[in-house]
C-alpha atoms as a PDB file:
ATOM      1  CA  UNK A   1      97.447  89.529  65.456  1.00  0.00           C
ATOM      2  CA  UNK A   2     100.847  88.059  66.468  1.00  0.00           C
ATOM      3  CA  UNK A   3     101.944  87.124  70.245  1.00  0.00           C
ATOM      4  CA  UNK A   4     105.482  86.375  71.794  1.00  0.00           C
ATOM      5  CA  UNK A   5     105.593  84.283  74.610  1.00  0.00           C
ATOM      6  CA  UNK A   6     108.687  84.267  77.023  1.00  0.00           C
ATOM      7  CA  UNK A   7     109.136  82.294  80.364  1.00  0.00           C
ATOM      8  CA  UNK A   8     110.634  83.767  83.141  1.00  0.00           C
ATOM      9  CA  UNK A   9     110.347  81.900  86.882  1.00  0.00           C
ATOM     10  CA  UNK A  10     107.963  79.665  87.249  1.00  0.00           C
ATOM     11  CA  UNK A  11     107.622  76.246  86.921  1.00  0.00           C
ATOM     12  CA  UNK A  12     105.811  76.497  83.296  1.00  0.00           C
ATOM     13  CA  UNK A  13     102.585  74.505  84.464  1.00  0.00           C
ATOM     14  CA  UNK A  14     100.673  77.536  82.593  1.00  0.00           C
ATOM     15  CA  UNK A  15     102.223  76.327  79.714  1.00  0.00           C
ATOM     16  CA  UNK A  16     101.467  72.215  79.975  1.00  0.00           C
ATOM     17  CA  UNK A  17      98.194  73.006  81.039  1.00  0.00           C
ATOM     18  CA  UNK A  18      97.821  75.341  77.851  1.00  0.00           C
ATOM     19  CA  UNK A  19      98.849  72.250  75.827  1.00  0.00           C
ATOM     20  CA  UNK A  20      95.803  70.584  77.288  1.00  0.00           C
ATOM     21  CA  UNK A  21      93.099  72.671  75.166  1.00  0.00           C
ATOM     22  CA  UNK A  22      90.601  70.693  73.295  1.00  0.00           C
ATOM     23  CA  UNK A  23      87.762  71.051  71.005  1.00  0.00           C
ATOM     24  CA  UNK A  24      89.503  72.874  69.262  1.00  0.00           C
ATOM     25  CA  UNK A  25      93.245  72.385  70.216  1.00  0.00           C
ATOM     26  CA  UNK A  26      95.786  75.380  70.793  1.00  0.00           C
ATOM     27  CA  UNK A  27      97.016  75.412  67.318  1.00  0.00           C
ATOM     28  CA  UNK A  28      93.585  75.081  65.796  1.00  0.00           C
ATOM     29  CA  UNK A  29      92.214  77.770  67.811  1.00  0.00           C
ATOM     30  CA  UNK A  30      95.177  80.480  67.165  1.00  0.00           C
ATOM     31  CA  UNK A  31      94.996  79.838  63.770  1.00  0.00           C
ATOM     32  CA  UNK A  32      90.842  80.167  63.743  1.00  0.00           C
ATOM     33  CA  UNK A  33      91.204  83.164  65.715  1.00  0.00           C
ATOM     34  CA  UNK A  34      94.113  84.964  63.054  1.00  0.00           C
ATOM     35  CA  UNK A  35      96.518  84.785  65.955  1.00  0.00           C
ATOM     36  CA  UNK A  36     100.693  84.420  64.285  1.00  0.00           C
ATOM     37  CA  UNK A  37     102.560  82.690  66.833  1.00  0.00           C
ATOM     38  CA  UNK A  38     105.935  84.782  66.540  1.00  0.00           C
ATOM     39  CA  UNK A  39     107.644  82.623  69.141  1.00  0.00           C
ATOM     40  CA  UNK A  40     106.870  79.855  72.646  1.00  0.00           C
ATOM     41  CA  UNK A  41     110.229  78.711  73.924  1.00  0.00           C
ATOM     42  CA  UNK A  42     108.176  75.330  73.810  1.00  0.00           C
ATOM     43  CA  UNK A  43     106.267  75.208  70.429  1.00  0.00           C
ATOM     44  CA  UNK A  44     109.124  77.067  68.209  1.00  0.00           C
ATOM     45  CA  UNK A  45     111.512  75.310  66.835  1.00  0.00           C
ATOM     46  CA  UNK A  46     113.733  79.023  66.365  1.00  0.00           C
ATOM     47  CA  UNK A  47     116.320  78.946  69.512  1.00  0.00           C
ATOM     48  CA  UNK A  48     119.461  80.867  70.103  1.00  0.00           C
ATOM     49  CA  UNK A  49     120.724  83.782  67.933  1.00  0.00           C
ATOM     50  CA  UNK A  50     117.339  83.241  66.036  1.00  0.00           C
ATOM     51  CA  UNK A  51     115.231  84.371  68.751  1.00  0.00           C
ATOM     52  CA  UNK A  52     117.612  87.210  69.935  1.00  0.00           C
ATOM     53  CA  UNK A  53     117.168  88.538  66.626  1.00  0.00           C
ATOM     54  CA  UNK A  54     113.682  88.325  66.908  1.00  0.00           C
ATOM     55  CA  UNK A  55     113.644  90.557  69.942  1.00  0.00           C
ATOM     56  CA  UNK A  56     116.013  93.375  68.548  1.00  0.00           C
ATOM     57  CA  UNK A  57     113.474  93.459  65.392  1.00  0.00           C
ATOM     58  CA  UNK A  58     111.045  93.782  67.465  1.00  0.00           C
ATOM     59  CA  UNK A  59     112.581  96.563  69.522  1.00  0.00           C
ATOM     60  CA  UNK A  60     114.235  98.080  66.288  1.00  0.00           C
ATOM     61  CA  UNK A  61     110.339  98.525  65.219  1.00  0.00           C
ATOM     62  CA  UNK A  62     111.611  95.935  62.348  1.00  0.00           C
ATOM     63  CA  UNK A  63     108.843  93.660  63.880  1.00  0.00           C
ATOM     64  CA  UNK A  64     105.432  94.900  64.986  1.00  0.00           C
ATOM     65  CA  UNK A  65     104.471  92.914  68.389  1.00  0.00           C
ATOM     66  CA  UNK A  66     100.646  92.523  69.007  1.00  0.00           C
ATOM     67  CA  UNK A  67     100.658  90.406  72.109  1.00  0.00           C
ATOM     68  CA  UNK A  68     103.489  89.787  74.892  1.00  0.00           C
ATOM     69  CA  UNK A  69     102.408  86.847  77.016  1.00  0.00           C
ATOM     70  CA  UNK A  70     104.514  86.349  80.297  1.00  0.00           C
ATOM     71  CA  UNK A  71     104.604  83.392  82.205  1.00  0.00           C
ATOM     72  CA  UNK A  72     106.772  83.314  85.389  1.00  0.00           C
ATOM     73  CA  UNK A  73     107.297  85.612  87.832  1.00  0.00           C
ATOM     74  CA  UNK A  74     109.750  88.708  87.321  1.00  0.00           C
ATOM     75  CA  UNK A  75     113.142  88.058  89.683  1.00  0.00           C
ATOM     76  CA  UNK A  76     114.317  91.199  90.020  1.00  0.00           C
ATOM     77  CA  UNK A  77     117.154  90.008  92.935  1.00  0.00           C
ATOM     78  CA  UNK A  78     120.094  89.973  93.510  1.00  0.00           C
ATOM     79  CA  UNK A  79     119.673  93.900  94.394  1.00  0.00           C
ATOM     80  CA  UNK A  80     117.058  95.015  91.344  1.00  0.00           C
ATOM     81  CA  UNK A  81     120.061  93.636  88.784  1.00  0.00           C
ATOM     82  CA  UNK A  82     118.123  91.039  87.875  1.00  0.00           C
ATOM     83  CA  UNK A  83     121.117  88.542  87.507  1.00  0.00           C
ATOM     84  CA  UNK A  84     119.127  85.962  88.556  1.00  0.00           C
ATOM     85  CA  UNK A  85     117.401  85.286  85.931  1.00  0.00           C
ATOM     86  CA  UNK A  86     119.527  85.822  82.644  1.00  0.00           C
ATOM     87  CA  UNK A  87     118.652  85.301  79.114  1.00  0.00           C
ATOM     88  CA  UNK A  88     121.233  82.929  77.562  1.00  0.00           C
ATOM     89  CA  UNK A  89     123.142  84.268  74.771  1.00  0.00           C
ATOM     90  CA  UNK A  90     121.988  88.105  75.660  1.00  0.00           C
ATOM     91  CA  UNK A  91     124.321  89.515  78.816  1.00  0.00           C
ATOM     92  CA  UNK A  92     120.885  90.934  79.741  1.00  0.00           C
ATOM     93  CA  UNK A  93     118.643  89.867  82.668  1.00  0.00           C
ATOM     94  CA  UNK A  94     115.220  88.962  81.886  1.00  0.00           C
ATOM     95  CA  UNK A  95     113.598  91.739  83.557  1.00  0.00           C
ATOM     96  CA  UNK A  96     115.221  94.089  81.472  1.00  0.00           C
ATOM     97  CA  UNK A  97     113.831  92.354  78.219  1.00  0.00           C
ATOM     98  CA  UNK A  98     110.525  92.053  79.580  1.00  0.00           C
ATOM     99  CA  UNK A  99     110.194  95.416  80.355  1.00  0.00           C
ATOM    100  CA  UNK A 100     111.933  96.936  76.923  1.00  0.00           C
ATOM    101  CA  UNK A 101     109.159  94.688  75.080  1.00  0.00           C
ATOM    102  CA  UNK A 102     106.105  95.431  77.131  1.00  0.00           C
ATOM    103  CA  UNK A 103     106.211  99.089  76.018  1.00  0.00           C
ATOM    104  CA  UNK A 104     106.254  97.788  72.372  1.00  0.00           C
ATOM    105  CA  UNK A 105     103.484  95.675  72.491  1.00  0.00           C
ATOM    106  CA  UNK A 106      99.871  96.520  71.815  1.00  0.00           C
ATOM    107  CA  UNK A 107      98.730  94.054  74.727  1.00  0.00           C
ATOM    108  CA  UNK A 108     100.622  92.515  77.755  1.00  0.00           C
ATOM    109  CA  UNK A 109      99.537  89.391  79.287  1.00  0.00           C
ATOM    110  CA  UNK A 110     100.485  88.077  82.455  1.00  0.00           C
ATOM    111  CA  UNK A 111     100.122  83.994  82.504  1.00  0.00           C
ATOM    112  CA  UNK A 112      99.513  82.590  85.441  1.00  0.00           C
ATOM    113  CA  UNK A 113      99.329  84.101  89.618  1.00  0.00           C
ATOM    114  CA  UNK A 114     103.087  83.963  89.041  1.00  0.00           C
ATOM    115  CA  UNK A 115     103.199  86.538  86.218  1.00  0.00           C
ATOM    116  CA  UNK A 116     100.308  88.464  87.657  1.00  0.00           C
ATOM    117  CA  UNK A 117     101.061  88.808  91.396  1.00  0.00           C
ATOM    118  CA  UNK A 118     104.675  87.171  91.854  1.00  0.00           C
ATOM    119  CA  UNK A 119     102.965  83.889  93.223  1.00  0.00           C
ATOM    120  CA  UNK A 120     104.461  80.120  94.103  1.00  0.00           C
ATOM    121  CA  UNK A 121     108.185  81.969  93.295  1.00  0.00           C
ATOM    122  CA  UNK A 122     107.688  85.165  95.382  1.00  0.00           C
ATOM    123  CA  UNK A 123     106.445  82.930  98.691  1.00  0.00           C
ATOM    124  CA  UNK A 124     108.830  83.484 101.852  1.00  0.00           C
ATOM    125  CA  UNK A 125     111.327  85.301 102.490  1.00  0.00           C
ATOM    126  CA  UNK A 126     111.940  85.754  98.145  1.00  0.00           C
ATOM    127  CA  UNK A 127     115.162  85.615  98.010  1.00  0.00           C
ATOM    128  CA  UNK A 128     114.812  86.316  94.302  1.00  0.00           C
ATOM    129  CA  UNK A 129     112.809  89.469  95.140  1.00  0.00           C
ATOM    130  CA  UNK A 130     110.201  87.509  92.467  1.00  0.00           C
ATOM    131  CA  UNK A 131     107.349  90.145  91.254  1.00  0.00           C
ATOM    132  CA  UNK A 132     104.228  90.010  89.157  1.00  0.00           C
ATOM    133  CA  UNK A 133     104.662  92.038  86.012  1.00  0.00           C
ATOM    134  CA  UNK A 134     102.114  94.678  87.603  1.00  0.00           C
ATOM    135  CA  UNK A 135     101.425  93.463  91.148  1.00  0.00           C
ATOM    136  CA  UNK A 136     104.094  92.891  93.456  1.00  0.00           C
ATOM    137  CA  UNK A 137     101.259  90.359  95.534  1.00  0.00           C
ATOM    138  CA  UNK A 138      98.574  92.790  96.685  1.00  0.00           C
ATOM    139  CA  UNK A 139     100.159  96.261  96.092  1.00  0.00           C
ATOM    140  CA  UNK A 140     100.367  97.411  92.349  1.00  0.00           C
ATOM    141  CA  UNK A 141     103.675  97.904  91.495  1.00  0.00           C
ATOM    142  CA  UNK A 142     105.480  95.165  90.122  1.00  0.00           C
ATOM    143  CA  UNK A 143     107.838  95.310  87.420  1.00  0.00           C
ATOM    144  CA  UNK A 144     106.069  97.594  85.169  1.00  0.00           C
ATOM    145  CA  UNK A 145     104.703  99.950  87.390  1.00  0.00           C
ATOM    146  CA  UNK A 146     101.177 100.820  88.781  1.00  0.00           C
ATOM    147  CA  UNK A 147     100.353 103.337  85.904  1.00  0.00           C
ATOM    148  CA  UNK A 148     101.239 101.130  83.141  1.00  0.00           C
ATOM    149  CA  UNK A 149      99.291 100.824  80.058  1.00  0.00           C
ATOM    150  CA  UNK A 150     100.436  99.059  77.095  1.00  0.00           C
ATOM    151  CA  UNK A 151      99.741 100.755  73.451  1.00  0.00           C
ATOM    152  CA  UNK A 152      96.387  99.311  73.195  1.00  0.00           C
ATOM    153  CA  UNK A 153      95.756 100.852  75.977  1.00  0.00           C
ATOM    154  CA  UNK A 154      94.684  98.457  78.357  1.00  0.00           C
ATOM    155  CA  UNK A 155      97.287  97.619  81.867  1.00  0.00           C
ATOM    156  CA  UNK A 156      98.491  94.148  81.797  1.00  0.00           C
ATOM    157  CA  UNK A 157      96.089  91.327  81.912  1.00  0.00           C
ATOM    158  CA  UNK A 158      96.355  89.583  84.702  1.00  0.00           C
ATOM    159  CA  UNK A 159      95.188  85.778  83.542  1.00  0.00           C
ATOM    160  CA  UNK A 160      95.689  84.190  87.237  1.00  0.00           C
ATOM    161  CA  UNK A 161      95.648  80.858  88.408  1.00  0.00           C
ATOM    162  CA  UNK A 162      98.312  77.744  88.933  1.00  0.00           C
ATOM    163  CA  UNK A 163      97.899  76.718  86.297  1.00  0.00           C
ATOM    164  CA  UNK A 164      95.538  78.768  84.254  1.00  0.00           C
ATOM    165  CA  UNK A 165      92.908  76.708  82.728  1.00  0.00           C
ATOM    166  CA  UNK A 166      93.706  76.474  78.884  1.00  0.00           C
ATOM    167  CA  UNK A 167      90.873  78.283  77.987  1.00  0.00           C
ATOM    168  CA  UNK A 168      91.170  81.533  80.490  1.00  0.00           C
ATOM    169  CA  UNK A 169      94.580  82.229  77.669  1.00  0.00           C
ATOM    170  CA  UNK A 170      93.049  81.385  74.808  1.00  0.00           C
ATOM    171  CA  UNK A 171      89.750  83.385  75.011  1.00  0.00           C
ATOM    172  CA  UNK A 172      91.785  85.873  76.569  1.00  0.00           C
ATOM    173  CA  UNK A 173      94.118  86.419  73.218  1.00  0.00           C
ATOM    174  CA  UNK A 174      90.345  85.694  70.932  1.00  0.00           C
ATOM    175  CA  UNK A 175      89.089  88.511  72.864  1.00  0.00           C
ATOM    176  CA  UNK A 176      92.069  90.690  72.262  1.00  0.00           C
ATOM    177  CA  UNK A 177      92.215  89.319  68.213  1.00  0.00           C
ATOM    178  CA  UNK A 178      89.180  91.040  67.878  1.00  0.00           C
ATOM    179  CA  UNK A 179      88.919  94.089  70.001  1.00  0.00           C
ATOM    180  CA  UNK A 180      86.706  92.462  72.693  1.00  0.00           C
ATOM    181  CA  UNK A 181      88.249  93.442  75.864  1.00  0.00           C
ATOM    182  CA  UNK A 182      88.275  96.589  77.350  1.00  0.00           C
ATOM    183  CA  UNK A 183      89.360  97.991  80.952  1.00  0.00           C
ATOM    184  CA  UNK A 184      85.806  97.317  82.196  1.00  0.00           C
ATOM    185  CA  UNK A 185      85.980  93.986  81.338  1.00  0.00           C
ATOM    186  CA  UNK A 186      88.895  93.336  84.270  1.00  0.00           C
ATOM    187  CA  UNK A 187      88.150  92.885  87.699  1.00  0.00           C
ATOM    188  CA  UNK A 188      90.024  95.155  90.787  1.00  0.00           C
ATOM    189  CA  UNK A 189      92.973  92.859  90.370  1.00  0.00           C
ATOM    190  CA  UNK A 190      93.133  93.003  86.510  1.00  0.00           C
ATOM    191  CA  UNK A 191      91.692  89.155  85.628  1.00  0.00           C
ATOM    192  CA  UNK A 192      89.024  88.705  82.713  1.00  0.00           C
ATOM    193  CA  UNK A 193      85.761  88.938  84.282  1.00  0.00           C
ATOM    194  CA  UNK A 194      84.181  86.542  81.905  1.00  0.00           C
ATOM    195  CA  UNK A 195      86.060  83.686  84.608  1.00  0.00           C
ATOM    196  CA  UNK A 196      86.871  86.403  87.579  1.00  0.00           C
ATOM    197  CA  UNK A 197      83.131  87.339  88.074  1.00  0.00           C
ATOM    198  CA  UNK A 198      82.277  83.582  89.149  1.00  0.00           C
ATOM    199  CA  UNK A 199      83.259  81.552  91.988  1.00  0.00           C
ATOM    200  CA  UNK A 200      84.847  77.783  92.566  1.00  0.00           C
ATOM    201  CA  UNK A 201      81.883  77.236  94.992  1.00  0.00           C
ATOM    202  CA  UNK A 202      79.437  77.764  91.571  1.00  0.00           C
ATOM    203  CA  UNK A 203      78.635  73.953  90.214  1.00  0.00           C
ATOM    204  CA  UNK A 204      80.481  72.259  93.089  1.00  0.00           C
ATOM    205  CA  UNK A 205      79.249  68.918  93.051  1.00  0.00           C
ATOM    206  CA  UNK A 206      79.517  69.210  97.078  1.00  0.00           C
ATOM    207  CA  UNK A 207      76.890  72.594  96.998  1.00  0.00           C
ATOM    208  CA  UNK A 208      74.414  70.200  98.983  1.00  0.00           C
ATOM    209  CA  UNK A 209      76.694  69.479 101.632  1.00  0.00           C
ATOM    210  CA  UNK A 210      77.674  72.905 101.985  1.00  0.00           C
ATOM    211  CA  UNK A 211      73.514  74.303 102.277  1.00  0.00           C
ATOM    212  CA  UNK A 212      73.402  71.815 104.824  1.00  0.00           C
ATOM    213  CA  UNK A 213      76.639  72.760 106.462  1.00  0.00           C
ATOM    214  CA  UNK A 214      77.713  68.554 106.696  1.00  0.00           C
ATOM    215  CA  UNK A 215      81.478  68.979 106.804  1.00  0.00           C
ATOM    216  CA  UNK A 216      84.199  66.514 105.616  1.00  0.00           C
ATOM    217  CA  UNK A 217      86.623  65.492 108.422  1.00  0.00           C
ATOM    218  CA  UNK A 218      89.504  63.466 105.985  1.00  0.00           C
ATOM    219  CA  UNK A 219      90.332  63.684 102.267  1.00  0.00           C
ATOM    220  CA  UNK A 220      87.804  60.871 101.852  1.00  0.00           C
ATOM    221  CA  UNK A 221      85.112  62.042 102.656  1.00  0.00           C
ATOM    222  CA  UNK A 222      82.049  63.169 100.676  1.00  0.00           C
ATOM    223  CA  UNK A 223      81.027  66.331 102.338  1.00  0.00           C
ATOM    224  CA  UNK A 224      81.556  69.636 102.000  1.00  0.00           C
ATOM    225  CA  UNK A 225      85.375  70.895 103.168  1.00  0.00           C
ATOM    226  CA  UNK A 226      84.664  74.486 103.887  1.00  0.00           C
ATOM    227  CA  UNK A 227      84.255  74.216 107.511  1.00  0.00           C
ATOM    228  CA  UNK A 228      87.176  71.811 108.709  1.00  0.00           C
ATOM    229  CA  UNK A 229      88.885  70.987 105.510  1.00  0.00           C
ATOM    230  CA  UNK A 230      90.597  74.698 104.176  1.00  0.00           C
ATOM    231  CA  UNK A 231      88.221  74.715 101.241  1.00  0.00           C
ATOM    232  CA  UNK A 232      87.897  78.391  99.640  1.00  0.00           C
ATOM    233  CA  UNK A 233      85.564  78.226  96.695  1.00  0.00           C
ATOM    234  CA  UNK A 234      83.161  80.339  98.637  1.00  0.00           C
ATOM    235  CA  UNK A 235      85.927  83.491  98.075  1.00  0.00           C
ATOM    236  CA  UNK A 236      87.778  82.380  95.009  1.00  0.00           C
ATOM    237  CA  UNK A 237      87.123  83.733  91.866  1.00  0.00           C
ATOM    238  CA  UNK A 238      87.216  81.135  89.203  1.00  0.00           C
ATOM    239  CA  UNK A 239      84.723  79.246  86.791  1.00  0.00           C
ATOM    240  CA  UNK A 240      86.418  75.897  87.578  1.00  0.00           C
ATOM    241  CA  UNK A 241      83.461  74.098  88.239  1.00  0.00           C
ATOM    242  CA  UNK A 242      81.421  75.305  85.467  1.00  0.00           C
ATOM    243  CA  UNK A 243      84.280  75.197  82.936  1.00  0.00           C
ATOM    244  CA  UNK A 244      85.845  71.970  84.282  1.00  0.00           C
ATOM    245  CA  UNK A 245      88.976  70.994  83.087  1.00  0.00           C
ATOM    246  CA  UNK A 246      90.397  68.600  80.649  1.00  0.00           C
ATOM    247  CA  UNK A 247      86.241  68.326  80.185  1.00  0.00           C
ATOM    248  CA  UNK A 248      85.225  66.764  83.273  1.00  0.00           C
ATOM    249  CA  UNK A 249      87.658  67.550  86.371  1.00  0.00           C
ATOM    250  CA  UNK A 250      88.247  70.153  89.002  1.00  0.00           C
ATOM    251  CA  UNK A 251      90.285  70.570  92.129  1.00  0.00           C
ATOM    252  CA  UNK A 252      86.919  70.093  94.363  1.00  0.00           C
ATOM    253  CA  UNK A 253      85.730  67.122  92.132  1.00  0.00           C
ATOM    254  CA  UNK A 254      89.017  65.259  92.869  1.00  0.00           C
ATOM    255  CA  UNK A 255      88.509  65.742  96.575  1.00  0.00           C
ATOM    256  CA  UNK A 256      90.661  68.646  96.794  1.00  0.00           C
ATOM    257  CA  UNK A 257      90.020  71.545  98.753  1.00  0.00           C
ATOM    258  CA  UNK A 258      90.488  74.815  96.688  1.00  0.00           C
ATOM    259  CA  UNK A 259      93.221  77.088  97.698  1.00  0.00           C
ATOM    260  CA  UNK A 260      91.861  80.127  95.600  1.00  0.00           C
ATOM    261  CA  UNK A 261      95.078  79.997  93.503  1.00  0.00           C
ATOM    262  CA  UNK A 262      93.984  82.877  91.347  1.00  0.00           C
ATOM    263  CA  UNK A 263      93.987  85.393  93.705  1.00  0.00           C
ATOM    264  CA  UNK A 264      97.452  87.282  94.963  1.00  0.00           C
ATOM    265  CA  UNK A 265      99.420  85.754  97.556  1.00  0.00           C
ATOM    266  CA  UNK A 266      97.434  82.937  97.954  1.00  0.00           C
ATOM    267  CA  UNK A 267     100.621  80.699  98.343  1.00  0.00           C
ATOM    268  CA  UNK A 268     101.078  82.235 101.926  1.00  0.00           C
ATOM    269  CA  UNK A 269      97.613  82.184 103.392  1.00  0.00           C
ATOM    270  CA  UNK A 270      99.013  81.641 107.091  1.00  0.00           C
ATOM    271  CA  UNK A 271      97.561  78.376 107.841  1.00  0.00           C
ATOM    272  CA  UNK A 272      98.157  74.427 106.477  1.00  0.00           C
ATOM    273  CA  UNK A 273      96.499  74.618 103.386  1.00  0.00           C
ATOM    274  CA  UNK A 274      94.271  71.516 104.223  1.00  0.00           C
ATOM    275  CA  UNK A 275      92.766  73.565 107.880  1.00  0.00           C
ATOM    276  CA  UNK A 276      90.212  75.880 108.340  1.00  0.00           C
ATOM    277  CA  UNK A 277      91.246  78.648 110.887  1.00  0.00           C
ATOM    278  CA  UNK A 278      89.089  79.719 113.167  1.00  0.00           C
ATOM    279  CA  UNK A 279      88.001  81.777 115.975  1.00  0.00           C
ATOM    280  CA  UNK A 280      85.427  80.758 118.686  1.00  0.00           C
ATOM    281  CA  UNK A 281      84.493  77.723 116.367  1.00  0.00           C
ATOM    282  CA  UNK A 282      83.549  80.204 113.188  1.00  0.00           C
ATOM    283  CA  UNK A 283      85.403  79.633 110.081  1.00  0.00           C
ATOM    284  CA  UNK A 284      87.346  83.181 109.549  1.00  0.00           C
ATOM    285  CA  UNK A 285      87.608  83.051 106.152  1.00  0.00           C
ATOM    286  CA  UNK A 286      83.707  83.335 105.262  1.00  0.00           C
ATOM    287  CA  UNK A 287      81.951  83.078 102.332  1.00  0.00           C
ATOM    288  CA  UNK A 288      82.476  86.213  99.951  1.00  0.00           C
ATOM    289  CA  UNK A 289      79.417  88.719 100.831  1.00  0.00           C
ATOM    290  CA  UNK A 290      78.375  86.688 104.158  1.00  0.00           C
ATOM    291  CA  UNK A 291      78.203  88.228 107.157  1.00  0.00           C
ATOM    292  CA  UNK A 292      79.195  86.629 109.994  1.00  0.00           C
ATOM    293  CA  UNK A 293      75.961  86.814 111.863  1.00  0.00           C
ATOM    294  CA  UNK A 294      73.952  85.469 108.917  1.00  0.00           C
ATOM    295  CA  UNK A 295      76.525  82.358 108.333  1.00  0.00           C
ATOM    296  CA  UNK A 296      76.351  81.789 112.639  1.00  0.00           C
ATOM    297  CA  UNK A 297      71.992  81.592 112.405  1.00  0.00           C
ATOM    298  CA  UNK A 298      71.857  80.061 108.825  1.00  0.00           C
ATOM    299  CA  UNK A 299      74.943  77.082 109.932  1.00  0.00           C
ATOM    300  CA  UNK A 300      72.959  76.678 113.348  1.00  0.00           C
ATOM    301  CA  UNK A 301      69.793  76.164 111.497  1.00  0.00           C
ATOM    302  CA  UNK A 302      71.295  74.123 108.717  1.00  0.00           C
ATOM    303  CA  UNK A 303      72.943  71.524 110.506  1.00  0.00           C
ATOM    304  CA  UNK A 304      69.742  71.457 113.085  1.00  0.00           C
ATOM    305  CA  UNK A 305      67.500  70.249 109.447  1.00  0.00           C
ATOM    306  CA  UNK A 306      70.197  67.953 108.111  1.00  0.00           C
ATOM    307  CA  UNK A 307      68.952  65.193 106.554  1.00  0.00           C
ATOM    308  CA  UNK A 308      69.999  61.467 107.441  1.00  0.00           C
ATOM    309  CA  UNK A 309      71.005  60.899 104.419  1.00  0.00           C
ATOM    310  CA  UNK A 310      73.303  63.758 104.031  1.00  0.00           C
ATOM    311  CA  UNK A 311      74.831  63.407 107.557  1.00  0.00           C
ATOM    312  CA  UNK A 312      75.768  60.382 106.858  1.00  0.00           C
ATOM    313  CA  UNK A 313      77.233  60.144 103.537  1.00  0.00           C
ATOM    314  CA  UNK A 314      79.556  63.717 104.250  1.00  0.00           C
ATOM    315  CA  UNK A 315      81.910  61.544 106.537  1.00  0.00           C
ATOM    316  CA  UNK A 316      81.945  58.608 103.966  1.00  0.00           C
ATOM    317  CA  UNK A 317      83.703  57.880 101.385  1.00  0.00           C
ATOM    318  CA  UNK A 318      81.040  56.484  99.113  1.00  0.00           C
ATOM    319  CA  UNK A 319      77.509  57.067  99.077  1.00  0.00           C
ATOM    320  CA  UNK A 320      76.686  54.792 101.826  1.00  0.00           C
ATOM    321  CA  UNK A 321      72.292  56.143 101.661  1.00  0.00           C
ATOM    322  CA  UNK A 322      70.791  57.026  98.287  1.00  0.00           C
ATOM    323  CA  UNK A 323      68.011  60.197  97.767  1.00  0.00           C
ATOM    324  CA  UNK A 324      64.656  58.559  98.634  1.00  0.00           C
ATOM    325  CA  UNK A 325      62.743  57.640  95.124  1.00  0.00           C
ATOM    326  CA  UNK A 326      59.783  59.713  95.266  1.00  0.00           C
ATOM    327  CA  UNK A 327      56.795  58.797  93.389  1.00  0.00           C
ATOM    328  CA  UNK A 328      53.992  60.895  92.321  1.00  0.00           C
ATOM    329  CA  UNK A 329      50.803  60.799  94.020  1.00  0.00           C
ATOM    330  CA  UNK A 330      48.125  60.493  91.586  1.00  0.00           C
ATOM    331  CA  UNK A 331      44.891  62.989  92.492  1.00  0.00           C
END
């Protein structure tokens, strides 16, 4: 299997965080997995008329094309011309060469909420009229269309976040090497379920200050930052606490709440990302399958059995009172 990858706006994070797979790295893994890489405006050393001629084989049928990977939004501004965003040396916008390839490739996959759902580029007023390749932010659409379906015959593949974690792309494109992904294996908004179908909130090292409902008031502190704090792991679909990154890290393990970056439009959420809206003193944005009754009784009853312990170490910085050591009663 061979993949192209082309940038188009963005900030390429997707790609630097790629570049951070280990155990096996990038290269090892494509090459373990039979994947050719045809062409990475970071990794290829072709440039210039080489890689324009790449593109016309390609669309010439000179050059089969297995896997497009996109990473960047689409700018289809000023007007749908797509001028924005030019490809040197070609006369042609981007969009236009995005779009010509997609319906030669056997796959397309969209790198990153930028590529999937417009993202960090499409926030405000988008001046650049920025786009996902299939998603304009909630609405299917995009640049490709809503009824879209590449040769293989699966719609793009939507491999969200900012950034993606290295591994989300690279058992992705294993999957697709050998035929292990199929339409049931995306979620509603077209992202792998083998990451989609978890949540941040899964391995959190904060879970017991969460059961307990003993909140974090600054960035210090230990507790859980749900209810004062903006924290959405309890809605965002990721395995980033399970599958931490660079081996041992995550946003929520740094003592950073967790914006749900791989869902669409999360760069405009309508709030400070670091505040929890709410309304009569309930968090609005609940826990995914909570009702709000049940999360009233259960966070009245919680915080009414809060341990000392916990209370006290959620507004610290440090653990300030260890667990109890308890010791087995002999019969």
């Amino acid at each position: 299997m061979n993949m192209l990858w082309l940038q188009s706006g963005g900030c390429g994070g997707c790609t630097m965080s790629m570049l951070c797979a280990e155990a096996p790295d990038l290269i090892s893994t494509l090459e373990g997995a039979g994947i050719e890489l045809l062409w990475h405006p970071t990794l290829s050393e072709a440039t210039a008329g080489e890689v324009v001629d790449l593109l016309l084989a390609i669309l010439d049928g000179r050059q089969t094309l297995d896997v497009l990977c996109v990473e960047g939004s689409i700018l289809q501004g000023p007007n749908g011309t797509g001028r924005f965003h030019m490809m040197a040396g070609t006369g042609r916008p981007m969009m236009d060469w995005v779009r010509d390839l997609a319906g030669h490739a056997r796959h397309v996959v969209a790198v990153g909420t930028c590529a999937a759902f417009g993202g960090v580029t499409a926030a405000g007023a988008n001046p650049a009229d920025a786009c996902g390749l299939q998603y304009d932010g909630r609405q299917r659409g995009g640049l490709l269309g809503p009824d879209f379906v590449a040769r293989g015959g699966l719609p793009a593949i939507n491999v969200a976040g900012c950034p993606t974690h290295p591994n989300w792309v690279t058992e992705t494109l294993m999957l697709l090497a050998g035929d292990g992904l199929a339409a049931s294996d995306l979620d509603q908004y077209q992202r792998p379920r083998f990451y989609a179908d978890h949540l941040v909130h899964h391995g959190c090292p904060r879970n017991e200050y969460y059961e307990y409902k003993a909140s974090a008031h600054r960035p210090s502190d230990l507790g859980c930052m749900m209810e004062h704090m903006g924290c959405l792991g309890t809605q965002a679909h990721a395995d980033c606490n399970t599958r931490l990154w660079n081996g041992e890290g995550s946003c929520t393990r740094g003592g950073y709440a967790c914006i749900n970056c791989t869902a669409p439009e999360f760069e405009e959420p309508g709030h400070a990302y670091m505040e929890t809206p709410k309304f009569a003193g309930i968090p609005i944005g609940l826990p995914t399958d909570m009702p709000k009754a049940w999360f009233v009784a259960l966070s009245s009853l919680a915080k009414a059995a809060t341990p000392d312990r916990v209370r006290r170490n959620a507004a610290a910085d440090r653990i300030v009172v260890p667990p109890t050591v308890h010791e087995k009663r002999k019969r």
